[in-house]
PDB file of N, CA and C in Angstrom:
ATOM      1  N   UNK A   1      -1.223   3.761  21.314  1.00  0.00           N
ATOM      2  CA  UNK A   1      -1.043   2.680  20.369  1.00  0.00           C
ATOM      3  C   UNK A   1      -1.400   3.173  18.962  1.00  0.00           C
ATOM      4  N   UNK A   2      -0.195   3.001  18.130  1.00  0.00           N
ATOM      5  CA  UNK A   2      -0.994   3.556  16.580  1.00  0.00           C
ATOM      6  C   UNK A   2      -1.506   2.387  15.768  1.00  0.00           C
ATOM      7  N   UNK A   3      -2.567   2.555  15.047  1.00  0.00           N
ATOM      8  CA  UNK A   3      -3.455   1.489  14.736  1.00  0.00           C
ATOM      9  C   UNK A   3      -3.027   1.742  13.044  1.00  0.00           C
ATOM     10  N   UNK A   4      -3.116   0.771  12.161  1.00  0.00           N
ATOM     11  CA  UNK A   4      -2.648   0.860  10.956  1.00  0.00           C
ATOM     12  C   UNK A   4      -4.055   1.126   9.987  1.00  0.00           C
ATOM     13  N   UNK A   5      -5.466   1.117  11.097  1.00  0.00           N
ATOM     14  CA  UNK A   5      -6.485   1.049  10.030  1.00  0.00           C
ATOM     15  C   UNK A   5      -7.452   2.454  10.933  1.00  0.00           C
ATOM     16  N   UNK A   6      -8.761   2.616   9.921  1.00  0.00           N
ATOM     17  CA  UNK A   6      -9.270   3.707  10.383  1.00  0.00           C
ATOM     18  C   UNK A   6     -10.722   3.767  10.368  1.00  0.00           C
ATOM     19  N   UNK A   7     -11.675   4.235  11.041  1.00  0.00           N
ATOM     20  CA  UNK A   7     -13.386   4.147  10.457  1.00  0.00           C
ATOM     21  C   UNK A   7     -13.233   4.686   9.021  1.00  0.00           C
ATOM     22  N   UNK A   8     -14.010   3.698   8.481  1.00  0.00           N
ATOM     23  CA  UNK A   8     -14.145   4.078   6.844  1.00  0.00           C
ATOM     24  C   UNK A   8     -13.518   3.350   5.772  1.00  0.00           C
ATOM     25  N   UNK A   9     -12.438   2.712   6.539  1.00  0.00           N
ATOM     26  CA  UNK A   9     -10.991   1.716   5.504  1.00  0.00           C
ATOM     27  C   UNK A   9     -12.006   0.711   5.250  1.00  0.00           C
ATOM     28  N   UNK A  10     -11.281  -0.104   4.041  1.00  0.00           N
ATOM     29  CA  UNK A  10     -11.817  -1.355   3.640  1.00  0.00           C
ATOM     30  C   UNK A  10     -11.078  -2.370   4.045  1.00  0.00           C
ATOM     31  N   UNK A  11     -11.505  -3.356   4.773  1.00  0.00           N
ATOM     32  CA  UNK A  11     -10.109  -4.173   5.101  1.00  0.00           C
ATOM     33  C   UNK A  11     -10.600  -5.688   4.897  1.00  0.00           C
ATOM     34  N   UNK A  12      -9.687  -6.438   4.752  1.00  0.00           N
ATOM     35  CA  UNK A  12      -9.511  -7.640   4.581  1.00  0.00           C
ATOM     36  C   UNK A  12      -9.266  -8.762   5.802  1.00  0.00           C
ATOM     37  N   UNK A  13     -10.266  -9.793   6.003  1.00  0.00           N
ATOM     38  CA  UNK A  13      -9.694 -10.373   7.146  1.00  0.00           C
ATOM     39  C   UNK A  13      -8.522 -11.595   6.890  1.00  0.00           C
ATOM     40  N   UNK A  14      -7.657 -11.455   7.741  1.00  0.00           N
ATOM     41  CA  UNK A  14      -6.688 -12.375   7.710  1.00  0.00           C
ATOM     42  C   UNK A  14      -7.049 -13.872   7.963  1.00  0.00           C
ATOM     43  N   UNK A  15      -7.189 -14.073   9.419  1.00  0.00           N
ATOM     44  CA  UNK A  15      -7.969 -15.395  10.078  1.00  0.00           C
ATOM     45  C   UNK A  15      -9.176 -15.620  10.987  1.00  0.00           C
ATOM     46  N   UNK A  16      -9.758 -16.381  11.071  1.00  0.00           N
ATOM     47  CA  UNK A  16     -10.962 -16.352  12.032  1.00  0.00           C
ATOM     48  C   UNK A  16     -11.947 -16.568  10.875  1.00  0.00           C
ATOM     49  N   UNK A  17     -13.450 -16.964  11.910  1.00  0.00           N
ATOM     50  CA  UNK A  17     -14.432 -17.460  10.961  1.00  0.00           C
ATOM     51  C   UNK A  17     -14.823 -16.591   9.618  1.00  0.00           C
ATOM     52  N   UNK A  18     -14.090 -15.203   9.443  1.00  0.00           N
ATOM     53  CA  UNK A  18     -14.828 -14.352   8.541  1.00  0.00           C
ATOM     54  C   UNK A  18     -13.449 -14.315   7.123  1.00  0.00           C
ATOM     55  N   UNK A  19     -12.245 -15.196   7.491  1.00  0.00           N
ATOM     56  CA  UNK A  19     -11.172 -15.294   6.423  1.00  0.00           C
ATOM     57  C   UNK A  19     -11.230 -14.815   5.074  1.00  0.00           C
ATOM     58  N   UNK A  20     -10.660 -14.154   4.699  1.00  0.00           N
ATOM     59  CA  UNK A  20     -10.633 -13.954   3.207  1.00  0.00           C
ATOM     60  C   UNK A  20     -12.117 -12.596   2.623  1.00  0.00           C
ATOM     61  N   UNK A  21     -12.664 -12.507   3.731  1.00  0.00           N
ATOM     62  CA  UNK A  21     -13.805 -11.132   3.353  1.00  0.00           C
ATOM     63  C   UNK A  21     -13.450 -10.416   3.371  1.00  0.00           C
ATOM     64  N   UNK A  22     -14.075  -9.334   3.311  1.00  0.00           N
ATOM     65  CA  UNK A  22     -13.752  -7.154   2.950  1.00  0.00           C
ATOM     66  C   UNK A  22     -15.344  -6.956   3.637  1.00  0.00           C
ATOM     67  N   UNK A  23     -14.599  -5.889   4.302  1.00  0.00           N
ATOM     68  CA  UNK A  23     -15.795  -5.434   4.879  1.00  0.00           C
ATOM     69  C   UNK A  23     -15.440  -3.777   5.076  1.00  0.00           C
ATOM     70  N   UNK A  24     -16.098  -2.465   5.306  1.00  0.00           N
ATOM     71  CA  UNK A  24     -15.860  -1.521   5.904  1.00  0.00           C
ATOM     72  C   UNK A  24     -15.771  -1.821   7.297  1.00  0.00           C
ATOM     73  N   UNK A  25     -14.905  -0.726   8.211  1.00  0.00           N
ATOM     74  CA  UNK A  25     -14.781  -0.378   9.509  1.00  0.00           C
ATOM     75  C   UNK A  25     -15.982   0.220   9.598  1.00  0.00           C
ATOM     76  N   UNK A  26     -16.804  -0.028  10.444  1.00  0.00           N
ATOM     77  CA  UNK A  26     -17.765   0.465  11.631  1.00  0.00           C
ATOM     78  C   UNK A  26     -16.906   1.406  12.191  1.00  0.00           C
ATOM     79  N   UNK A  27     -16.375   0.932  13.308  1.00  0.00           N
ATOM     80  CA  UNK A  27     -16.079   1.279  14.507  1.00  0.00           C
ATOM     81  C   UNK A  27     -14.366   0.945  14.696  1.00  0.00           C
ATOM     82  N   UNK A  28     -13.686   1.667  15.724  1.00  0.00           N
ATOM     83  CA  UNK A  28     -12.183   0.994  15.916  1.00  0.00           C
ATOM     84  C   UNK A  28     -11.963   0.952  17.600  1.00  0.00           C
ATOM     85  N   UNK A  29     -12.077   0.366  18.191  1.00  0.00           N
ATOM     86  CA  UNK A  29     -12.120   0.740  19.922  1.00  0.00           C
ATOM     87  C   UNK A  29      -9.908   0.562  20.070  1.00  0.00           C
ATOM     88  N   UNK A  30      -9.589   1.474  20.414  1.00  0.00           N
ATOM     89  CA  UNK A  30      -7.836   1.524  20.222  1.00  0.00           C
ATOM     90  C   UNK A  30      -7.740   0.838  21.653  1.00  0.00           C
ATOM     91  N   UNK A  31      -8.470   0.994  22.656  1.00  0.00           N
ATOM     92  CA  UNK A  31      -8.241   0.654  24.012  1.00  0.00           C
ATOM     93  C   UNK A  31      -7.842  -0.866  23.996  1.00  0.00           C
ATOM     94  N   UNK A  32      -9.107  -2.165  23.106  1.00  0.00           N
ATOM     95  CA  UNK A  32      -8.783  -2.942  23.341  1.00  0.00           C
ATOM     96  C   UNK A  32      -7.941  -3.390  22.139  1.00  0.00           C
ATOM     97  N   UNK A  33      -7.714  -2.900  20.914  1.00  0.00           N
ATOM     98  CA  UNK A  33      -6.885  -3.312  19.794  1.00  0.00           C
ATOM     99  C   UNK A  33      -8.019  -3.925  18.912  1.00  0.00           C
ATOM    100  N   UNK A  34      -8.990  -3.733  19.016  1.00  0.00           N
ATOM    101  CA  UNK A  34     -10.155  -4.228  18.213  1.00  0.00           C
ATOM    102  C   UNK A  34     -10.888  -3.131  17.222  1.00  0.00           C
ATOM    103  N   UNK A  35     -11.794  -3.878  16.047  1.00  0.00           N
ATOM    104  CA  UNK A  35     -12.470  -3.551  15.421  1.00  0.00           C
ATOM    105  C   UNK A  35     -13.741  -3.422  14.769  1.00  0.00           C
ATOM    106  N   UNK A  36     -14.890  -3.489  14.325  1.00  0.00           N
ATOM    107  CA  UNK A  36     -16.206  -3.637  14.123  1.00  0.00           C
ATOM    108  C   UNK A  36     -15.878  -3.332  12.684  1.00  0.00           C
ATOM    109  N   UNK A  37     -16.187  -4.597  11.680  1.00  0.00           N
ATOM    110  CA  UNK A  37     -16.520  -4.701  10.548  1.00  0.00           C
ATOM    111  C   UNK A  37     -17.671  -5.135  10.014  1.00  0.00           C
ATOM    112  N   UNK A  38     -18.303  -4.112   9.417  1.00  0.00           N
ATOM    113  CA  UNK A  38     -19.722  -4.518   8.498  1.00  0.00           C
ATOM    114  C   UNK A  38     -19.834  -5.782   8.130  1.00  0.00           C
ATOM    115  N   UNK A  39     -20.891  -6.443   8.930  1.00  0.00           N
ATOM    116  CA  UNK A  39     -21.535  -7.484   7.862  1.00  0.00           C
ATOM    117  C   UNK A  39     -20.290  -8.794   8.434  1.00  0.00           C
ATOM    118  N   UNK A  40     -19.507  -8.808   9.379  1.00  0.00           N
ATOM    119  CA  UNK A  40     -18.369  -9.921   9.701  1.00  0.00           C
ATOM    120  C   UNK A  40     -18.666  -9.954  11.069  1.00  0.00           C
ATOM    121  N   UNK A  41     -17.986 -11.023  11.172  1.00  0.00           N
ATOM    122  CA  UNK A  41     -17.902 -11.996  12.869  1.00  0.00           C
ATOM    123  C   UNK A  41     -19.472 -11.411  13.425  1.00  0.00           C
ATOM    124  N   UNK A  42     -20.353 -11.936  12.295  1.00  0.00           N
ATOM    125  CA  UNK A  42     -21.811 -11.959  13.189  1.00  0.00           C
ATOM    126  C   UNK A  42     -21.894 -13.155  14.500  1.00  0.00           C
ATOM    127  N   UNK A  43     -22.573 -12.457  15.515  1.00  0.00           N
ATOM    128  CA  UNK A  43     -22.690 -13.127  16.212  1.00  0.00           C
ATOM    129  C   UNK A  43     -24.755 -13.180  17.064  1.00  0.00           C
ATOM    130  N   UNK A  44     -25.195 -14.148  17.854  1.00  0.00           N
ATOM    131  CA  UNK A  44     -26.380 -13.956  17.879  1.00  0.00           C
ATOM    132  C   UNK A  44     -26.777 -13.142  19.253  1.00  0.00           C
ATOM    133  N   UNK A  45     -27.593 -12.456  19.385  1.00  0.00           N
ATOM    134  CA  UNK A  45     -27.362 -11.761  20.739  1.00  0.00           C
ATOM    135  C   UNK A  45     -28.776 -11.325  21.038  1.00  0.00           C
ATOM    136  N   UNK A  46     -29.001 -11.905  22.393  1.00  0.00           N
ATOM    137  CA  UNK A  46     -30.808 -12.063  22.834  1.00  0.00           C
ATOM    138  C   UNK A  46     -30.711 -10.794  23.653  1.00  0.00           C
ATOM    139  N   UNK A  47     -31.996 -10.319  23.042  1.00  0.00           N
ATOM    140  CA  UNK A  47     -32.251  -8.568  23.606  1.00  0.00           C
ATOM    141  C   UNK A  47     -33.883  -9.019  24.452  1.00  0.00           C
ATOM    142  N   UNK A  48     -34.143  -8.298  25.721  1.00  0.00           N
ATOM    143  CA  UNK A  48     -34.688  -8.605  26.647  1.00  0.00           C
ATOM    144  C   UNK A  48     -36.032  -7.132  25.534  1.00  0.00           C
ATOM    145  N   UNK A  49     -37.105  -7.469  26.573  1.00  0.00           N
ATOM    146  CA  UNK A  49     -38.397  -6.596  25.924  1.00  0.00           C
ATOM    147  C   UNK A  49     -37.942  -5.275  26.245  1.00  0.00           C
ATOM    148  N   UNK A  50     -37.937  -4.270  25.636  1.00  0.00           N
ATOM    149  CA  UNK A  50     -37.815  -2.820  25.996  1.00  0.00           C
ATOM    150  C   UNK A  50     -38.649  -1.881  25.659  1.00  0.00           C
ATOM    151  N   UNK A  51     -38.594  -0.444  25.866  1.00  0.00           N
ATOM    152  CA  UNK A  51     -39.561   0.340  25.158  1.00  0.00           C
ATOM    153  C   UNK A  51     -39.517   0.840  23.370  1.00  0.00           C
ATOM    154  N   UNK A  52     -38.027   0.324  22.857  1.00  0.00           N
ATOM    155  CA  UNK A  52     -38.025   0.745  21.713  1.00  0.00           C
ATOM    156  C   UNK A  52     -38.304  -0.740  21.327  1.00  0.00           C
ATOM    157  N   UNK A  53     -38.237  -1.708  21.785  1.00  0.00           N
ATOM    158  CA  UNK A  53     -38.016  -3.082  21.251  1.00  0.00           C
ATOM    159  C   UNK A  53     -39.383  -4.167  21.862  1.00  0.00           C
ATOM    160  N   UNK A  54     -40.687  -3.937  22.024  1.00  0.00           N
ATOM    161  CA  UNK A  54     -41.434  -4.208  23.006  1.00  0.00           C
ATOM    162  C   UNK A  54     -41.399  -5.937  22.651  1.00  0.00           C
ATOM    163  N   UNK A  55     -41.161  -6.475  21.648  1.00  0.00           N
ATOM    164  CA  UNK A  55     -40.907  -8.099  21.865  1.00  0.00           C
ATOM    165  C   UNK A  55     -39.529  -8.364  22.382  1.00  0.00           C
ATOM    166  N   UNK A  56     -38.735  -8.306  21.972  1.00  0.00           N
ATOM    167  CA  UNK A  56     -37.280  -8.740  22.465  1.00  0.00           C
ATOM    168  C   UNK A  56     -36.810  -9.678  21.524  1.00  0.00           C
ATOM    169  N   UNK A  57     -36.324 -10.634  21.683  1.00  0.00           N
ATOM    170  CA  UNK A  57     -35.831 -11.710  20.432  1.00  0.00           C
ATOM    171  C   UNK A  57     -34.577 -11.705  20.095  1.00  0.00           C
ATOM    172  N   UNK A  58     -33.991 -12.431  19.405  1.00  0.00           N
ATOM    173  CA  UNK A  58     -32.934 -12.760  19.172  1.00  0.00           C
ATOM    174  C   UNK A  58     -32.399 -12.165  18.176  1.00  0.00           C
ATOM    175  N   UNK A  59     -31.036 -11.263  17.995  1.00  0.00           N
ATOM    176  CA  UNK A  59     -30.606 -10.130  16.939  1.00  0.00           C
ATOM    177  C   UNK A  59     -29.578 -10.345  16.433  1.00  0.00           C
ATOM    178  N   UNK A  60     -29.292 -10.680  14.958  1.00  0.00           N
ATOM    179  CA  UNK A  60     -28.195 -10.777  14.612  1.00  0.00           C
ATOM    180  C   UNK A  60     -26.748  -9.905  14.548  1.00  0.00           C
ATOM    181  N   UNK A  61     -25.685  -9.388  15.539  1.00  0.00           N
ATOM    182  CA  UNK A  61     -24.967  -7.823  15.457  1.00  0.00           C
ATOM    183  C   UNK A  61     -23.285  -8.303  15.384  1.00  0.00           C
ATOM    184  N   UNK A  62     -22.909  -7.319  14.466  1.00  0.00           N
ATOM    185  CA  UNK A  62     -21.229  -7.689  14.058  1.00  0.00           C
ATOM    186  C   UNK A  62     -20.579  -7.666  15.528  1.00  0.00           C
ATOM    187  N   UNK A  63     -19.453  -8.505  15.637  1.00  0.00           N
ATOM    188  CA  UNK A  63     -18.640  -8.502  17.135  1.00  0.00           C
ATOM    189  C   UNK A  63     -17.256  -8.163  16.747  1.00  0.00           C
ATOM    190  N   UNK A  64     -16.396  -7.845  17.629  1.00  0.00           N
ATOM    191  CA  UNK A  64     -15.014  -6.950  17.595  1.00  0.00           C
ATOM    192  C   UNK A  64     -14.175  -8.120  17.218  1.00  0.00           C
ATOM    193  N   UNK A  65     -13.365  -7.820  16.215  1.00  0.00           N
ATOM    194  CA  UNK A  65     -12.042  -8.838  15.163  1.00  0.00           C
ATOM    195  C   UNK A  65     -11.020  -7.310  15.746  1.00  0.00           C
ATOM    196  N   UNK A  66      -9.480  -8.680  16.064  1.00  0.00           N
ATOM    197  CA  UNK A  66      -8.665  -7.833  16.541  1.00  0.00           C
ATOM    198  C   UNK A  66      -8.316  -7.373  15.535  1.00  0.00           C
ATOM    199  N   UNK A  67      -7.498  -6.421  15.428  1.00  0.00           N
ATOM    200  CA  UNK A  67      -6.685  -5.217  14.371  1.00  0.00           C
ATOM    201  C   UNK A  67      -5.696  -6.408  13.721  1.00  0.00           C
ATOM    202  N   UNK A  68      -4.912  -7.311  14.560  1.00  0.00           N
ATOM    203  CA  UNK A  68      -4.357  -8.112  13.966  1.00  0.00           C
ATOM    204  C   UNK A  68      -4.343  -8.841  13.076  1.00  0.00           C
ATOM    205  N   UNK A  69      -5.692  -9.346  12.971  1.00  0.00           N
ATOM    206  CA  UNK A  69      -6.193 -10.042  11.899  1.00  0.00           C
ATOM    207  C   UNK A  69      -7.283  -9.144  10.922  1.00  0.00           C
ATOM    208  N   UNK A  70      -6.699  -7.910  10.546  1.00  0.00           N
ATOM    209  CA  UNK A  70      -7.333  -7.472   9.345  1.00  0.00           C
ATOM    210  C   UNK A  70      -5.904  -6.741   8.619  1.00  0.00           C
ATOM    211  N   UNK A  71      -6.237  -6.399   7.552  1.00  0.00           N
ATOM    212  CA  UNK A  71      -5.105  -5.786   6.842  1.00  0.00           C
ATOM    213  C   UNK A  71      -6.137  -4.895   5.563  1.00  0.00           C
ATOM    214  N   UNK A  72      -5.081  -3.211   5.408  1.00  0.00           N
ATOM    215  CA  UNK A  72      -5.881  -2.742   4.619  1.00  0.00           C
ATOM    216  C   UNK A  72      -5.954  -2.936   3.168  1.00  0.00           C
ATOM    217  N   UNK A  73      -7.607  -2.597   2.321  1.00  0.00           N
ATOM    218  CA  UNK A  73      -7.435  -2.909   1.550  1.00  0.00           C
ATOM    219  C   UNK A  73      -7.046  -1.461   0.869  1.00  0.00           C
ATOM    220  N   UNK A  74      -6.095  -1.909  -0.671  1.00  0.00           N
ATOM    221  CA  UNK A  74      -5.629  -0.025  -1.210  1.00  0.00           C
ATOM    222  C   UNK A  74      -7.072  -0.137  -2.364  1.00  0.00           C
ATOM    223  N   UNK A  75      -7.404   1.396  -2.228  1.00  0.00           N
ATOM    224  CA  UNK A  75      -8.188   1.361  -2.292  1.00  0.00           C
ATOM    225  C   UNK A  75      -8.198   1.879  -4.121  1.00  0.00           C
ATOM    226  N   UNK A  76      -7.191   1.913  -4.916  1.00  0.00           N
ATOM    227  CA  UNK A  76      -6.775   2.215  -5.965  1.00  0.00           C
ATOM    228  C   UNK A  76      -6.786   0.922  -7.120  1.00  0.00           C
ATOM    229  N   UNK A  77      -6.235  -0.353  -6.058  1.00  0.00           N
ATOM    230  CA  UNK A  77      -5.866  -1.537  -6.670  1.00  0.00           C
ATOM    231  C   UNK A  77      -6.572  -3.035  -6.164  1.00  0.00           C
ATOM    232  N   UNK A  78      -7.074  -2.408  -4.983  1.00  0.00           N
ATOM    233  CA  UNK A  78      -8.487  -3.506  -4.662  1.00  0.00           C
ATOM    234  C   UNK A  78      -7.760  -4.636  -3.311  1.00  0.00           C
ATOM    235  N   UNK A  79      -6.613  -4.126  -3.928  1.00  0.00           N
ATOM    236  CA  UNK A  79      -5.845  -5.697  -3.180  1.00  0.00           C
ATOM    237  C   UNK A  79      -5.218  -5.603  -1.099  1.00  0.00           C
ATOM    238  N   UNK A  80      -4.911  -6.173  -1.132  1.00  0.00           N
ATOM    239  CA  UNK A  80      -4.957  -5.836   0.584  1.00  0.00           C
ATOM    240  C   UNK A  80      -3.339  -5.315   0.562  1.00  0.00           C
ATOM    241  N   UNK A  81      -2.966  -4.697   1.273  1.00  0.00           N
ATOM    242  CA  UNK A  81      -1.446  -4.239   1.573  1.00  0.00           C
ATOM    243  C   UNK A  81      -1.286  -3.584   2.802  1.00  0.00           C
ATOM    244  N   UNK A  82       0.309  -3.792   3.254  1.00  0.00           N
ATOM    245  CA  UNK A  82       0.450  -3.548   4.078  1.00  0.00           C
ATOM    246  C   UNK A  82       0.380  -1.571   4.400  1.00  0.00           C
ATOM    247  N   UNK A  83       0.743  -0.892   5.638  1.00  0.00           N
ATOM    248  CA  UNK A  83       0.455   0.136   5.979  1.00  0.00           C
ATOM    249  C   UNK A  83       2.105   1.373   6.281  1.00  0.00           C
ATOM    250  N   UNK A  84       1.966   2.096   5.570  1.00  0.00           N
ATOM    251  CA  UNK A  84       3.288   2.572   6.114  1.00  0.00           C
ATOM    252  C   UNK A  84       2.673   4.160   6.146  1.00  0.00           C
ATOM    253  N   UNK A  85       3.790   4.526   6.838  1.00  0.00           N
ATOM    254  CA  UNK A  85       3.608   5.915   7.578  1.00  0.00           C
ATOM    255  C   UNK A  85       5.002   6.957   7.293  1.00  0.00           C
ATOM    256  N   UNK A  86       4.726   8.225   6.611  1.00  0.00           N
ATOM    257  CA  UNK A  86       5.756   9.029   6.272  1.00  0.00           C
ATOM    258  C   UNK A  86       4.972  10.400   6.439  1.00  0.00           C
ATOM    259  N   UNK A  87       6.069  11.164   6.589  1.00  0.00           N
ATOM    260  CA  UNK A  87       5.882  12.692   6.412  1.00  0.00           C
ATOM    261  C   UNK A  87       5.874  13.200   5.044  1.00  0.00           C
ATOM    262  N   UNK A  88       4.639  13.737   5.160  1.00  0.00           N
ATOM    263  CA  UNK A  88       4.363  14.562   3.507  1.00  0.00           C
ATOM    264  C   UNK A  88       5.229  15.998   3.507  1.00  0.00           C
ATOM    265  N   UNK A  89       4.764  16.858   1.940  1.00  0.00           N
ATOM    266  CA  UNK A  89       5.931  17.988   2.236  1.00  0.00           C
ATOM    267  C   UNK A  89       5.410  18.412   2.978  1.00  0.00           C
ATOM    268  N   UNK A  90       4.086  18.579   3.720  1.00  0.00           N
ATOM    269  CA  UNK A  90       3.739  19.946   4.499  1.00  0.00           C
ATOM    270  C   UNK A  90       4.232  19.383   6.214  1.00  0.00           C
ATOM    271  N   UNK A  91       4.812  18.288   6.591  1.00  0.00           N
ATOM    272  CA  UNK A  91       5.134  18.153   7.219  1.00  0.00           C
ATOM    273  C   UNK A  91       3.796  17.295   8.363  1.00  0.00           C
ATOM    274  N   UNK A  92       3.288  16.476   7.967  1.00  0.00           N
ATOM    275  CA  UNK A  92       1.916  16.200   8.114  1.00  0.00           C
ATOM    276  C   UNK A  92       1.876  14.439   8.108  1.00  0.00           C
ATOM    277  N   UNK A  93       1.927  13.669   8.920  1.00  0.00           N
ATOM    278  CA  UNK A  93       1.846  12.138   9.319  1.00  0.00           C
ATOM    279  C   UNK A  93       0.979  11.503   8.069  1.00  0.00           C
ATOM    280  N   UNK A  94       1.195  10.698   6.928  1.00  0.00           N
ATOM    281  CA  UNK A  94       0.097  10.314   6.004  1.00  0.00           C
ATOM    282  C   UNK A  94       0.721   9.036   5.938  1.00  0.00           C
ATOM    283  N   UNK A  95      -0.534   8.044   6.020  1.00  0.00           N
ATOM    284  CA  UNK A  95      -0.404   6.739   6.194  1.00  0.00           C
ATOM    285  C   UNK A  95      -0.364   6.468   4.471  1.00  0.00           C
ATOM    286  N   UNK A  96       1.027   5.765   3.787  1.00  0.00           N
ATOM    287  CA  UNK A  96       0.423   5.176   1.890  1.00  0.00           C
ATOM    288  C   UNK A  96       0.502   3.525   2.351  1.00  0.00           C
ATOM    289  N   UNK A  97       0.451   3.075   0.926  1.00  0.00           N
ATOM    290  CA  UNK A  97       0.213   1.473   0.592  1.00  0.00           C
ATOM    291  C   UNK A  97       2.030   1.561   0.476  1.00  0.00           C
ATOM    292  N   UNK A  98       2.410   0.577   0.889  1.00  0.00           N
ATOM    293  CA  UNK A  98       3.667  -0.196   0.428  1.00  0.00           C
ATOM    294  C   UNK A  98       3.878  -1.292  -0.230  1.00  0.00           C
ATOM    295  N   UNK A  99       2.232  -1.577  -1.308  1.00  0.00           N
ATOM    296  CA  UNK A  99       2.605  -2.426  -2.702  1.00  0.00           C
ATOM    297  C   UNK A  99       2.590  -1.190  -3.738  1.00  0.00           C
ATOM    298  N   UNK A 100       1.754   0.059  -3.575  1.00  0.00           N
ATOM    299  CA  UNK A 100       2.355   0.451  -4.080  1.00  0.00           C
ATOM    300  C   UNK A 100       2.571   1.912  -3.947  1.00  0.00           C
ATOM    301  N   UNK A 101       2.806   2.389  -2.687  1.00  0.00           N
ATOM    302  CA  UNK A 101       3.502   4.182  -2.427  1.00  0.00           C
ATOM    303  C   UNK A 101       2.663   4.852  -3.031  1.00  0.00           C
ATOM    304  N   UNK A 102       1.541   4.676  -2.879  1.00  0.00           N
ATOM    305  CA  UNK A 102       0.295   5.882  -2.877  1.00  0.00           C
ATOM    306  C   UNK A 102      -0.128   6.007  -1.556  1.00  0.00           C
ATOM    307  N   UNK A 103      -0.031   7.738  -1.488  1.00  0.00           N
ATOM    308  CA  UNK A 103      -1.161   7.917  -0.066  1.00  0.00           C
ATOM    309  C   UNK A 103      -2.546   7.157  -0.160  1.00  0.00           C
ATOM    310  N   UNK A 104      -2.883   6.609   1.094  1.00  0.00           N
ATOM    311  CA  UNK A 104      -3.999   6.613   1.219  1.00  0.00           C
ATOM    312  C   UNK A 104      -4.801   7.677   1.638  1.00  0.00           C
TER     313      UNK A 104
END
């Protein structure tokens, strides 16, 4: 499956409780079509007592937003755009912006 975004992109969410934010990629899991964005779709998540954690308690940690609902941001012009894919001269797969035909 080719994914239009990457660890490190800035992306924009489309829909869902985190609409209209920018966040960096964390993480990209391709298996399920999902993503981990900084600081979005927090969710609350109770951690039991452990040896690094000897109280336990309740932890605030980002949860997976599908690929679908993010779009990248260019990182030249701030603004979100869509993703296109061409061969450079060296013959080499490079994803640019198609608002405006700069490599990313």
């Amino acid at each position: 499956m080719k994914l239009h975004i990457k660890k490190g992109d800035t992306v924009k969410v489309l829909s869902g409780n985190s609409k209209g934010k920018t966040g960096a990629v964390l993480e990209v899991i391709p298996s399920k079509g999902r993503a981990i964005v900084e600081g979005l779709n927090m969710v609350t998540k109770h951690t039991k007592p452990s040896a690094e954690n000897p109280e336990g308690g309740i932890k605030k940690v980002e949860a997976s937003i599908d690929i679908s609902n993010l779009m990248l941001v260019d990182p030249k012009t701030g603004e979100a755009t869509k993703v296109g894919r061409k061969l450079d001269d060296k013959g080499k797969l490079v994803r640019y912006s198609k608002k405006t035909g700069e490599v990313i």
